[in-house]
N, C-alpha and C. Protein backbone atom coordinates (compact mmCIF):
# COMPACT_ATOMS: atom_id res chain seq x y z
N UNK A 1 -5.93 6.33 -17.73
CA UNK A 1 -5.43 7.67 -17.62
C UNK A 1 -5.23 8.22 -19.04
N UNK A 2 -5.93 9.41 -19.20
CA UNK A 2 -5.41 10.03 -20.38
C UNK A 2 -4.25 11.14 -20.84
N UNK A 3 -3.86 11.29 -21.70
CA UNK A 3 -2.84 12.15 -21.94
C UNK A 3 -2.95 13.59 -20.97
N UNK A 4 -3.97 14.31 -20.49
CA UNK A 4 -4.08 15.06 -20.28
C UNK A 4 -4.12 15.08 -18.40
N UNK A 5 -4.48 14.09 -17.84
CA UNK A 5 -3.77 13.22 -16.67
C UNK A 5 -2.24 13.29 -16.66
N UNK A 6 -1.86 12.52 -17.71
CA UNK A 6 -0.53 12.29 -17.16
C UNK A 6 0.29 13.72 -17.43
N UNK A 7 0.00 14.64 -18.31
CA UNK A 7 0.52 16.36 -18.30
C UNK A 7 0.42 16.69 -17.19
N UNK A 8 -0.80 16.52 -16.35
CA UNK A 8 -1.18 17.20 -15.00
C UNK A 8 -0.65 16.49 -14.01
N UNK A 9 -0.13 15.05 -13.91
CA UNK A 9 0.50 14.52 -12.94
C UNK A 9 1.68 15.21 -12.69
N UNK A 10 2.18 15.10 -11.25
CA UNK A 10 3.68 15.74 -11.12
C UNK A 10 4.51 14.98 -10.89
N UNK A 11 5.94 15.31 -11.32
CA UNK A 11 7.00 14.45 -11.55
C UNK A 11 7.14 13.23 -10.10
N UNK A 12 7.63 12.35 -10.50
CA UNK A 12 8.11 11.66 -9.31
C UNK A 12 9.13 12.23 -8.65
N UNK A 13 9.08 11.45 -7.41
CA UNK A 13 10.09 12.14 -6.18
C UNK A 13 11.38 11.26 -6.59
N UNK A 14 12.71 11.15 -6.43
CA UNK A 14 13.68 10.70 -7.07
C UNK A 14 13.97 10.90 -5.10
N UNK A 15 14.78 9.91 -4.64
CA UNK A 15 15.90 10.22 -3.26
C UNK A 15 17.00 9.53 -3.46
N UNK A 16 18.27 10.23 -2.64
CA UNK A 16 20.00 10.04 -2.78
C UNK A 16 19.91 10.20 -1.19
N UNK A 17 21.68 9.73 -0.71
CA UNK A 17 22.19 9.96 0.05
C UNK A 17 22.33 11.45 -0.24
N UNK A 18 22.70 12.26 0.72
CA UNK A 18 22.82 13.61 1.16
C UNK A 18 24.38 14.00 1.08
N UNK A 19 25.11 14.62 0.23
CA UNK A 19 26.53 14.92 0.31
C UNK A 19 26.86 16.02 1.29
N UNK A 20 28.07 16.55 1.66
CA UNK A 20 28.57 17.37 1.41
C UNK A 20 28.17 18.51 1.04
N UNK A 21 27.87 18.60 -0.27
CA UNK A 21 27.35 20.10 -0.99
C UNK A 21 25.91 20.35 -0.87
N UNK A 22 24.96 19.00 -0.36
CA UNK A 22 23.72 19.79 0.07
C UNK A 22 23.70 20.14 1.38
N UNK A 23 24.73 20.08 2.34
CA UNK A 23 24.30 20.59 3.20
C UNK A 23 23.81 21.83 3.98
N UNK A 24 24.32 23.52 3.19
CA UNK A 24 23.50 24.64 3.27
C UNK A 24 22.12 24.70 2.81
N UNK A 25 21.87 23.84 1.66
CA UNK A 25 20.13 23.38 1.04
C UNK A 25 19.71 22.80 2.07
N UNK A 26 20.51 21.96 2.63
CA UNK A 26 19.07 21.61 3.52
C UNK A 26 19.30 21.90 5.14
N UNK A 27 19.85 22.53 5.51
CA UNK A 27 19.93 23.41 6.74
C UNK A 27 18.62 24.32 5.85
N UNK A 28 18.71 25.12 5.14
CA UNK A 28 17.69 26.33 4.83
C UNK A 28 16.02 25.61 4.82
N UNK A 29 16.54 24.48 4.28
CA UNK A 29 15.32 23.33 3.89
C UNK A 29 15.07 23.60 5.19
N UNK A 30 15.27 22.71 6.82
CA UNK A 30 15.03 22.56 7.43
C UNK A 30 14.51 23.87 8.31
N UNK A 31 14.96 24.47 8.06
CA UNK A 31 14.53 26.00 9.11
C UNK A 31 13.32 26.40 8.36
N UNK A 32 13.31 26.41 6.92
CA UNK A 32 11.88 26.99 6.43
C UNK A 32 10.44 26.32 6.79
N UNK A 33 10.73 24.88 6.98
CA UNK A 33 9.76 24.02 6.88
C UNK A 33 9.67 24.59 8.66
N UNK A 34 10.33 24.30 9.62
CA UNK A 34 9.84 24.38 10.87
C UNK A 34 10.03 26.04 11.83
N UNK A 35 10.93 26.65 11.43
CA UNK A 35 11.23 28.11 12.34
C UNK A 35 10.86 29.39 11.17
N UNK A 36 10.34 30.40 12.22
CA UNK A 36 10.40 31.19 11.47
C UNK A 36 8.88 32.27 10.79
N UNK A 37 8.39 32.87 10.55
CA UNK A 37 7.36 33.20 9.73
C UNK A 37 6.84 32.64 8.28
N UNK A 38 8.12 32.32 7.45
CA UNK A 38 8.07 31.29 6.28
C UNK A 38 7.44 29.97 6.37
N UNK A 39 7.98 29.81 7.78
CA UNK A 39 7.60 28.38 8.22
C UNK A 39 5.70 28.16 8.44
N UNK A 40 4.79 29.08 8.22
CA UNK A 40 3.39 29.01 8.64
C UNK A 40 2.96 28.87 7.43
N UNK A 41 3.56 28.95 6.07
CA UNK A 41 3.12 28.58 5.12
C UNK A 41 2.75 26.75 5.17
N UNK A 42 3.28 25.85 6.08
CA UNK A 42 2.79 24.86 6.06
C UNK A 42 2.52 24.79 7.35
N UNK A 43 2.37 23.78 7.54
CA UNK A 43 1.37 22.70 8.32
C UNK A 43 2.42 22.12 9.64
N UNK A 44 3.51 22.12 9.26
CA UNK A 44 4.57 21.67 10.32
C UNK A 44 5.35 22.90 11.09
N UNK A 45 4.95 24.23 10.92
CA UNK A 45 5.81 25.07 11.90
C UNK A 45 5.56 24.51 13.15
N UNK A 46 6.85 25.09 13.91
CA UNK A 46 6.32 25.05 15.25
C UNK A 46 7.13 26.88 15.78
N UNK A 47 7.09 27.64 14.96
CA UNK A 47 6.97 29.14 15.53
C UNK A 47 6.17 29.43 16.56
N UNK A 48 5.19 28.22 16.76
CA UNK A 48 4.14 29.31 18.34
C UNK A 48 4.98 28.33 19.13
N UNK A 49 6.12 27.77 19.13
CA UNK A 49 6.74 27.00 20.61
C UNK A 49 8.19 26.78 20.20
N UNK A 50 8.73 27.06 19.57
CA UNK A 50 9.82 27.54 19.63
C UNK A 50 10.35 28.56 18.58
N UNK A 51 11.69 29.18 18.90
CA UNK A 51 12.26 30.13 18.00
C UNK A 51 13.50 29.84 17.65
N UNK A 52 14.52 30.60 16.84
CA UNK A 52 16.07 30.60 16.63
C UNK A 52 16.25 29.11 15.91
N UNK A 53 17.15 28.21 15.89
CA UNK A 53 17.51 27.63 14.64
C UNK A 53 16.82 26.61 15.09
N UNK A 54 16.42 25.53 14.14
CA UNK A 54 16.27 24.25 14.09
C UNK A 54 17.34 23.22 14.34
N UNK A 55 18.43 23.94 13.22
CA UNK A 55 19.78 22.74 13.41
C UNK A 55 20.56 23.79 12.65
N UNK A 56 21.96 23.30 12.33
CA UNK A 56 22.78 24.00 11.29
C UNK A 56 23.57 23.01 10.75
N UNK A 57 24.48 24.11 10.28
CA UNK A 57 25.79 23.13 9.03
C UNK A 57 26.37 22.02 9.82
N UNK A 58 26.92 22.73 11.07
CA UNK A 58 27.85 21.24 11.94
C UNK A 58 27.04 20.53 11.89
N UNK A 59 25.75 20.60 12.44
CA UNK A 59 25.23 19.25 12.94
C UNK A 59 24.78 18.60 11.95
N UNK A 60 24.15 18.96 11.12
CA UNK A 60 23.82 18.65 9.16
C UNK A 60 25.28 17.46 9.10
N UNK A 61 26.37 18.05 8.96
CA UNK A 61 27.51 17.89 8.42
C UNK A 61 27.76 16.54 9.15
N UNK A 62 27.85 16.18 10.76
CA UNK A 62 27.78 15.45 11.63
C UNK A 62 26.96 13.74 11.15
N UNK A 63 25.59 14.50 11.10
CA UNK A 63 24.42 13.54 10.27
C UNK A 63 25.44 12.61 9.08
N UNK A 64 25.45 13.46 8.23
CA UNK A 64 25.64 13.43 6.87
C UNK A 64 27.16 11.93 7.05
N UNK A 65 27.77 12.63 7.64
CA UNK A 65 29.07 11.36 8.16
C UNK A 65 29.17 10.42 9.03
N UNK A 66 28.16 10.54 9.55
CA UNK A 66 27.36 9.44 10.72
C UNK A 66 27.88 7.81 10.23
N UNK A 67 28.58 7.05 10.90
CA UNK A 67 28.10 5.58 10.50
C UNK A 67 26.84 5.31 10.71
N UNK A 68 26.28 4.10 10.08
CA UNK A 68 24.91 3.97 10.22
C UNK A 68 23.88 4.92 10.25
N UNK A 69 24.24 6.06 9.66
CA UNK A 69 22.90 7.17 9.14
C UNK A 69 22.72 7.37 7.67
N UNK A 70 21.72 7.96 7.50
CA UNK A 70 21.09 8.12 5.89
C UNK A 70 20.71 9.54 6.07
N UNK A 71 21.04 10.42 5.52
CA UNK A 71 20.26 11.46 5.79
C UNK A 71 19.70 11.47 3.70
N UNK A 72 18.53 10.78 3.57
CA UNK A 72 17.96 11.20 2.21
C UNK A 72 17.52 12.65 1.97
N UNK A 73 17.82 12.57 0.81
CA UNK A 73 17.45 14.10 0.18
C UNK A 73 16.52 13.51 -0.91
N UNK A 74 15.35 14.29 -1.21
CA UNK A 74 14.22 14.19 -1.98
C UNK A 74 13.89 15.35 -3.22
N UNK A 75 13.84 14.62 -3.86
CA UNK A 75 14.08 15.94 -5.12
C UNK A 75 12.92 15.60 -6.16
N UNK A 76 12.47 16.66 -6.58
CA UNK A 76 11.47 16.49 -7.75
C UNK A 76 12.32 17.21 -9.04
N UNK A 77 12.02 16.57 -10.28
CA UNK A 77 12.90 17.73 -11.08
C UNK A 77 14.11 18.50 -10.98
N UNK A 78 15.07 17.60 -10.04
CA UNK A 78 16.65 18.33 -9.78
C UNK A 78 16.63 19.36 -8.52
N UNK A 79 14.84 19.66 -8.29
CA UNK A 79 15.10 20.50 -7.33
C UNK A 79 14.97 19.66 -6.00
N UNK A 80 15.68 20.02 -4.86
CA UNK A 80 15.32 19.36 -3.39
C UNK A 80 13.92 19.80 -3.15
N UNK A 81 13.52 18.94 -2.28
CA UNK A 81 11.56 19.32 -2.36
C UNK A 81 11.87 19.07 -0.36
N UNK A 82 12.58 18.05 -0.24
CA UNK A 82 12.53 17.40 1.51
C UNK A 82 13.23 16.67 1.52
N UNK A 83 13.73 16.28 3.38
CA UNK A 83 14.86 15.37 3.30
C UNK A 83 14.20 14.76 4.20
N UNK A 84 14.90 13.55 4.66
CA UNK A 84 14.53 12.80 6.25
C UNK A 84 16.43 12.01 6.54
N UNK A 85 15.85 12.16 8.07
CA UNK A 85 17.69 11.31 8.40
C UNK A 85 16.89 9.85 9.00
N UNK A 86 17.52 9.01 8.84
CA UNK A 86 17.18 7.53 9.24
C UNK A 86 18.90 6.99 9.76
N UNK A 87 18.68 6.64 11.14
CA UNK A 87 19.84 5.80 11.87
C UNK A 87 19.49 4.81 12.57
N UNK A 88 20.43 3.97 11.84
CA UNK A 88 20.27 2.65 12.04
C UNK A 88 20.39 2.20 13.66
N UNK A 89 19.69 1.90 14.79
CA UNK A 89 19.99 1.38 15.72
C UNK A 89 19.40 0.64 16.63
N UNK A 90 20.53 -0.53 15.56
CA UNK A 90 19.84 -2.16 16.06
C UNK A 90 19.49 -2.79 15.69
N UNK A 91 17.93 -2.63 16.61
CA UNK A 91 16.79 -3.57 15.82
C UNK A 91 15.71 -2.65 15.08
N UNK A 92 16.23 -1.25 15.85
CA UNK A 92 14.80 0.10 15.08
C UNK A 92 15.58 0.73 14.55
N UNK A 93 15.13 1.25 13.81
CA UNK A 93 15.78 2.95 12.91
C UNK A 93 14.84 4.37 13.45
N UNK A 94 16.12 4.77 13.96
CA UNK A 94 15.03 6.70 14.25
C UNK A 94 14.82 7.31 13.04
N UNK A 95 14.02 7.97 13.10
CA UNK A 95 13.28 8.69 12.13
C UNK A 95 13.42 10.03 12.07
N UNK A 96 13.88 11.28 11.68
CA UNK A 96 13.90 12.62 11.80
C UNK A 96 14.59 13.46 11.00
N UNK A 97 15.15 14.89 11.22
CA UNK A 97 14.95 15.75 10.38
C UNK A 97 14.30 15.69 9.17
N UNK A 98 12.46 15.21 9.71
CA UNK A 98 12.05 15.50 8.45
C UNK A 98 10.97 16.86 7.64
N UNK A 99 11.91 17.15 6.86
CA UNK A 99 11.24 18.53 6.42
C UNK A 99 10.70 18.47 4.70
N UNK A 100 9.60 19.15 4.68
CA UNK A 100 9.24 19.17 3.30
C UNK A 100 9.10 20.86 3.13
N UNK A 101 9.13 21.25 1.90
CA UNK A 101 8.67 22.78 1.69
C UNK A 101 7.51 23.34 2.23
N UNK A 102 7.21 23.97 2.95
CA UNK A 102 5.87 24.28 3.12
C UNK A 102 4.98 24.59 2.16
N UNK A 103 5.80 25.23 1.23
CA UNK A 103 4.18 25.47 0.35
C UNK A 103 3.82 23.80 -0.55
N UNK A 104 4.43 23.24 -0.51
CA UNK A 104 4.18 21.29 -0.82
C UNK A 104 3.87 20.72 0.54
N UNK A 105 3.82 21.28 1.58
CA UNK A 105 2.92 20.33 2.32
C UNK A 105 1.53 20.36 2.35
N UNK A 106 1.15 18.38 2.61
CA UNK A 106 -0.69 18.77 2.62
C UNK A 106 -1.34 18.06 1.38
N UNK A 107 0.17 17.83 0.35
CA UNK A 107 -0.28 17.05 -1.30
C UNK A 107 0.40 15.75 -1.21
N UNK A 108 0.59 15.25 0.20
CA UNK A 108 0.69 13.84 -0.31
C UNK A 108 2.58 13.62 -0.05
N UNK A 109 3.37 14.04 -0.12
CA UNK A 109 4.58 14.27 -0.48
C UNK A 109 4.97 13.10 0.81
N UNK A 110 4.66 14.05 2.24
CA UNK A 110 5.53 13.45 3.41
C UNK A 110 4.80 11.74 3.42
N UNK A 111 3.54 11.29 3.24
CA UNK A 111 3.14 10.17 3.44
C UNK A 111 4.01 9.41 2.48
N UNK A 112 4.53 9.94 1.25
CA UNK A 112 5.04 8.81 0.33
C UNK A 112 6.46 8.81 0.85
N UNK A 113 7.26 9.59 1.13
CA UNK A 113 8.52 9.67 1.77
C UNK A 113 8.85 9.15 2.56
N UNK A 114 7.77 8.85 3.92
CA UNK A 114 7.54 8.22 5.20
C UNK A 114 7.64 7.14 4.79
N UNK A 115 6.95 6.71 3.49
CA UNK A 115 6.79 5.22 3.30
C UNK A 115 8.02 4.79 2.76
N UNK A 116 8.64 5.63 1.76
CA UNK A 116 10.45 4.94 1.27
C UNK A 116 10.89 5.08 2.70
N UNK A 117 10.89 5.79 3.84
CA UNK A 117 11.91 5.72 4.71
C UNK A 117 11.51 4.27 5.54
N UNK A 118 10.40 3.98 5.57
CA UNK A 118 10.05 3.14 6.38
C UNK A 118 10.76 1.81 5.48
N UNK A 119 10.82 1.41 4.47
CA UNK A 119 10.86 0.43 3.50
C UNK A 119 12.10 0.31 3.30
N UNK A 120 13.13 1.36 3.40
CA UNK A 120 15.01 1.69 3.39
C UNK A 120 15.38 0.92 4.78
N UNK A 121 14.77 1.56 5.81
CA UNK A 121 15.18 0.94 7.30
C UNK A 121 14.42 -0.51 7.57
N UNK A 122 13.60 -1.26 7.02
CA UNK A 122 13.13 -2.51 7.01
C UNK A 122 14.61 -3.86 6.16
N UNK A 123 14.44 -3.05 5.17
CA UNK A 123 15.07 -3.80 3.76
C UNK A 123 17.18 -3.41 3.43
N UNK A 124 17.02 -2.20 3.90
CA UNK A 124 18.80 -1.88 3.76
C UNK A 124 19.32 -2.53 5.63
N UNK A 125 18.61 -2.27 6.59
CA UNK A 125 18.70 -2.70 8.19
C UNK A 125 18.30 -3.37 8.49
N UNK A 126 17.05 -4.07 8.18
CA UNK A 126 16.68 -5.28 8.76
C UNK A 126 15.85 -5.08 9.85
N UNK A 127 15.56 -3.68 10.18
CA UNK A 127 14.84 -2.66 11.13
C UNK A 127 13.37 -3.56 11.35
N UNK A 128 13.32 -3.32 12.75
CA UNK A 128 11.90 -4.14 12.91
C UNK A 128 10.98 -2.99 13.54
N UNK A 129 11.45 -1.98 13.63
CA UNK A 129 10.76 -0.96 14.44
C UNK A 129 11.04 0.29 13.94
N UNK A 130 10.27 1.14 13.76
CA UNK A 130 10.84 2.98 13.34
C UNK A 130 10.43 3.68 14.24
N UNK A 131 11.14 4.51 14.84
CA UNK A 131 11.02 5.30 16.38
C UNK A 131 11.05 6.63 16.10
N UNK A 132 11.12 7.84 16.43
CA UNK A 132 10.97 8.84 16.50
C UNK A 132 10.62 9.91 17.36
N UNK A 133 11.16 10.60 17.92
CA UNK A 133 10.84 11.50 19.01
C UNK A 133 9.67 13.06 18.41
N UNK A 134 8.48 13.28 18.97
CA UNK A 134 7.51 14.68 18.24
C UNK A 134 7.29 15.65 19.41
N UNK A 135 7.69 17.10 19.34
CA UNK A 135 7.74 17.61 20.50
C UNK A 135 6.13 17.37 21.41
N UNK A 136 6.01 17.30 22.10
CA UNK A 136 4.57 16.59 22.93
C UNK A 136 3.26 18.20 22.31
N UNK A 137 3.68 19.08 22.71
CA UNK A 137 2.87 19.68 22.26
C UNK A 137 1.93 19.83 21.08
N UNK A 138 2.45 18.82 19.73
CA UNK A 138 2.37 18.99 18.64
C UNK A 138 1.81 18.38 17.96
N UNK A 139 0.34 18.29 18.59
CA UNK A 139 -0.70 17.59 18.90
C UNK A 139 -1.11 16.93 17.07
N UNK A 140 -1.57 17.82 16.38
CA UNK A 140 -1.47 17.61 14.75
C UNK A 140 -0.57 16.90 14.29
N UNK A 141 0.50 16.81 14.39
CA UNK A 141 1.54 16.20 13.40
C UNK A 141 1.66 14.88 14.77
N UNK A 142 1.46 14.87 16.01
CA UNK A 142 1.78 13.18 16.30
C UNK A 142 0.48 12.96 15.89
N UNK A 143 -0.62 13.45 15.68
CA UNK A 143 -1.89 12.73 15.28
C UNK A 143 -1.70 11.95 13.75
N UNK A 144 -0.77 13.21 12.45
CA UNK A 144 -0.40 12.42 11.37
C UNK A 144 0.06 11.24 11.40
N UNK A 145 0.85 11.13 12.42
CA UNK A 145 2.08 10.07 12.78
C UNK A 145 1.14 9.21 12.85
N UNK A 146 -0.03 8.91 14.04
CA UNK A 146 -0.54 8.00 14.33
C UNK A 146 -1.26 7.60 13.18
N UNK A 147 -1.72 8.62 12.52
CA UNK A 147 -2.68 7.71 11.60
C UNK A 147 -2.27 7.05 10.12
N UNK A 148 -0.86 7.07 10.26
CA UNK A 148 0.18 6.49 9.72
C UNK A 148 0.82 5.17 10.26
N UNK A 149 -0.06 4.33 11.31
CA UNK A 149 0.59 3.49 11.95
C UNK A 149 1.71 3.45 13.37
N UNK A 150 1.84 4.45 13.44
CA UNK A 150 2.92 4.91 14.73
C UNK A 150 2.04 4.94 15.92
N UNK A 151 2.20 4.45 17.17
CA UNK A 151 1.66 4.61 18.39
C UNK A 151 2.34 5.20 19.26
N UNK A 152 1.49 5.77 20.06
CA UNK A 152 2.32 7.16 21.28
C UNK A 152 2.45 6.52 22.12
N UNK A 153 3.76 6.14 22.73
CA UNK A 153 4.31 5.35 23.70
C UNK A 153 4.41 5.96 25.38
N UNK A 154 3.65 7.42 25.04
CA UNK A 154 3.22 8.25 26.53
C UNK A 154 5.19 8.45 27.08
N UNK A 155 6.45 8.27 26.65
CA UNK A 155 7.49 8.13 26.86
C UNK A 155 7.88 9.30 26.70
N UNK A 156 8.43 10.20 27.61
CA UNK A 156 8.75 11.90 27.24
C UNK A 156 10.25 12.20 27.49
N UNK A 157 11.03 12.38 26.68
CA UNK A 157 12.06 13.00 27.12
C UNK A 157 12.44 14.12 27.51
N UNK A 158 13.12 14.74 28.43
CA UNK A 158 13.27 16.38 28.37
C UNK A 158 13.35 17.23 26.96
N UNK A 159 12.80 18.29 26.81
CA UNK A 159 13.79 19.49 25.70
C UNK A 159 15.10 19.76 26.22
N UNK A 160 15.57 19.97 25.62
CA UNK A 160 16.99 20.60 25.89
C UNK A 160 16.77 22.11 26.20
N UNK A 161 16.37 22.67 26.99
CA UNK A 161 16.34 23.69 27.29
C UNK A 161 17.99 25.07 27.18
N UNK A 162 17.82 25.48 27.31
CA UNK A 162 19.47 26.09 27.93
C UNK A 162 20.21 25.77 26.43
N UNK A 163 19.72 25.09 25.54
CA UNK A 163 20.91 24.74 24.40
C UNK A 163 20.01 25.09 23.00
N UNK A 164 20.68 26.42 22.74
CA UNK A 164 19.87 27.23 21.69
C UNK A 164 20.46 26.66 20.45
N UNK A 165 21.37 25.08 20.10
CA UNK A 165 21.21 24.67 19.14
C UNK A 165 19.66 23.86 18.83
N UNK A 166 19.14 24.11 19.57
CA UNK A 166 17.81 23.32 19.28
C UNK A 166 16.57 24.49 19.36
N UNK A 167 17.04 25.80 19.33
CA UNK A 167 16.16 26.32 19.48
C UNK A 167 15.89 27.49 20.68
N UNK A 168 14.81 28.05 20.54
CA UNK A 168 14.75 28.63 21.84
C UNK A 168 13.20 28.89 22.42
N UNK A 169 13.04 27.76 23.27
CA UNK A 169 11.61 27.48 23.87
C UNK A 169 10.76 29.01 24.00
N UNK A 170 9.67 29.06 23.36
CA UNK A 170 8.60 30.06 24.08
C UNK A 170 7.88 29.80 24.97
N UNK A 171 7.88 28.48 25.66
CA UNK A 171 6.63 28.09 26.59
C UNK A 171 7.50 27.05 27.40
N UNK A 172 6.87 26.89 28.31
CA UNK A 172 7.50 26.04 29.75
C UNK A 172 7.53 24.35 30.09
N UNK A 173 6.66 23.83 28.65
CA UNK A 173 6.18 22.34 28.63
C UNK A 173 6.57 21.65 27.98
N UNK A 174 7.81 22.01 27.35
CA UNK A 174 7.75 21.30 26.23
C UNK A 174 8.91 20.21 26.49
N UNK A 175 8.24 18.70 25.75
CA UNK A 175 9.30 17.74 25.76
C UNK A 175 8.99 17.15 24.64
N UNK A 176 9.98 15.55 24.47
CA UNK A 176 10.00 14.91 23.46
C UNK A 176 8.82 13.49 23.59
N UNK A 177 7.93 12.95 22.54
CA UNK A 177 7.28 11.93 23.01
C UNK A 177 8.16 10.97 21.85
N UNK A 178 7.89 9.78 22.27
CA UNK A 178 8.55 8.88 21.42
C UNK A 178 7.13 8.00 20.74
N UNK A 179 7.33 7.77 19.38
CA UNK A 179 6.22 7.43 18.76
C UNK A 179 6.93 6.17 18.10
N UNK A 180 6.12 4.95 18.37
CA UNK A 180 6.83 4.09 17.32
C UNK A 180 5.95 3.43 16.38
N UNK A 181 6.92 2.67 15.13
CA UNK A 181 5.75 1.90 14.37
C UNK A 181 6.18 0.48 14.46
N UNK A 182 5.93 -0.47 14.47
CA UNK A 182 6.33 -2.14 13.79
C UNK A 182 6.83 -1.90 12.37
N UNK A 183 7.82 -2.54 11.80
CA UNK A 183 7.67 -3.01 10.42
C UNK A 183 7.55 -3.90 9.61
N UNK A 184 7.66 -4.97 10.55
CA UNK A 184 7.36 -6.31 10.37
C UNK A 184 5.73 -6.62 9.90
């Protein structure tokens, strides 16, 4: 690599536990990446199937004080870039709120993140499995999943319909699939 490589390389991703004081950053984090018109700048909206919030401060706040949760925050250069929450339970760790900026999705970011989260819940838990729920419709991003090692376990949970902390369904089908990986 030459000098002019490593100018053009971009900083490494640095991740922390999640305080307290990021939690309005990444409530905003989280709504940009998935709700919204902002949100079509990447690759992960889901504006054509649902509307209204993703999550907020309580439940952020909730996460954040969780026994046995991690909610990482991901930062390039001091700035937050994406977070993911990882909870410990058991023998697997769930996998979720994970959001990256949209205009950084697509360069690589979520595959390397996926991989510290996967490697935190193996090595800090002892995790033999990483689980995760992808709304079924969302055909692209469980396809990422899969080709990341995760298999579609055909396992659907309801949406929460009726409970506009999660949102507010545009369409009549929608549930949760559960995707898992090995880590062993």
């Amino acid at each position: 690599m030459d000098t002019a490589d490593i100018a053009a390389a971009p900083a490494p991703l640095t991740f922390r536990p999640a305080g307290e004081a990021d939690v309005p950053a990444l409530v905003a984090l989280v709504e940009s990446a998935y709700r919204g018109e902002g949100s079509r700048a990447g690759w992960t909206t889901e504006a054509d199937y649902l509307d209204g919030q993703r999550t907020d401060e309580q439940g952020v706040r909730e996460i954040v004080a969780a026994p046995d949760s991690l909610l990482l925050v991901v930062e390039r250069e001091g700035g937050i870039v994406a977070c993911c929450h990882l909870e410990h339970r058991g023998e697997y760790t769930y996998f979720g709120m994970f959001a990256v900026r949209p205009h950084l999705q697509g360069a690589g970011l979520g595959r390397e993140i996926l991989a510290e989260a996967e490697r935190r819940a193996r090595e800090v838990w002892g995790a033999r499995e990483m689980h995760m729920t992808v709304v079924n419709v969302r055909e692209e991003l469980i396809a990422y999943y899969v080709r990341r090692g995760y298999r579609r376990t055909g396992r659907l949970s309801p949406f929460p319909y009726g409970d506009e902390r999660f949102g507010i369904p545009l369409r009549p089908d929608l549930a949760f699939e559960l995707l898992v990986k090995p880590l062993v």
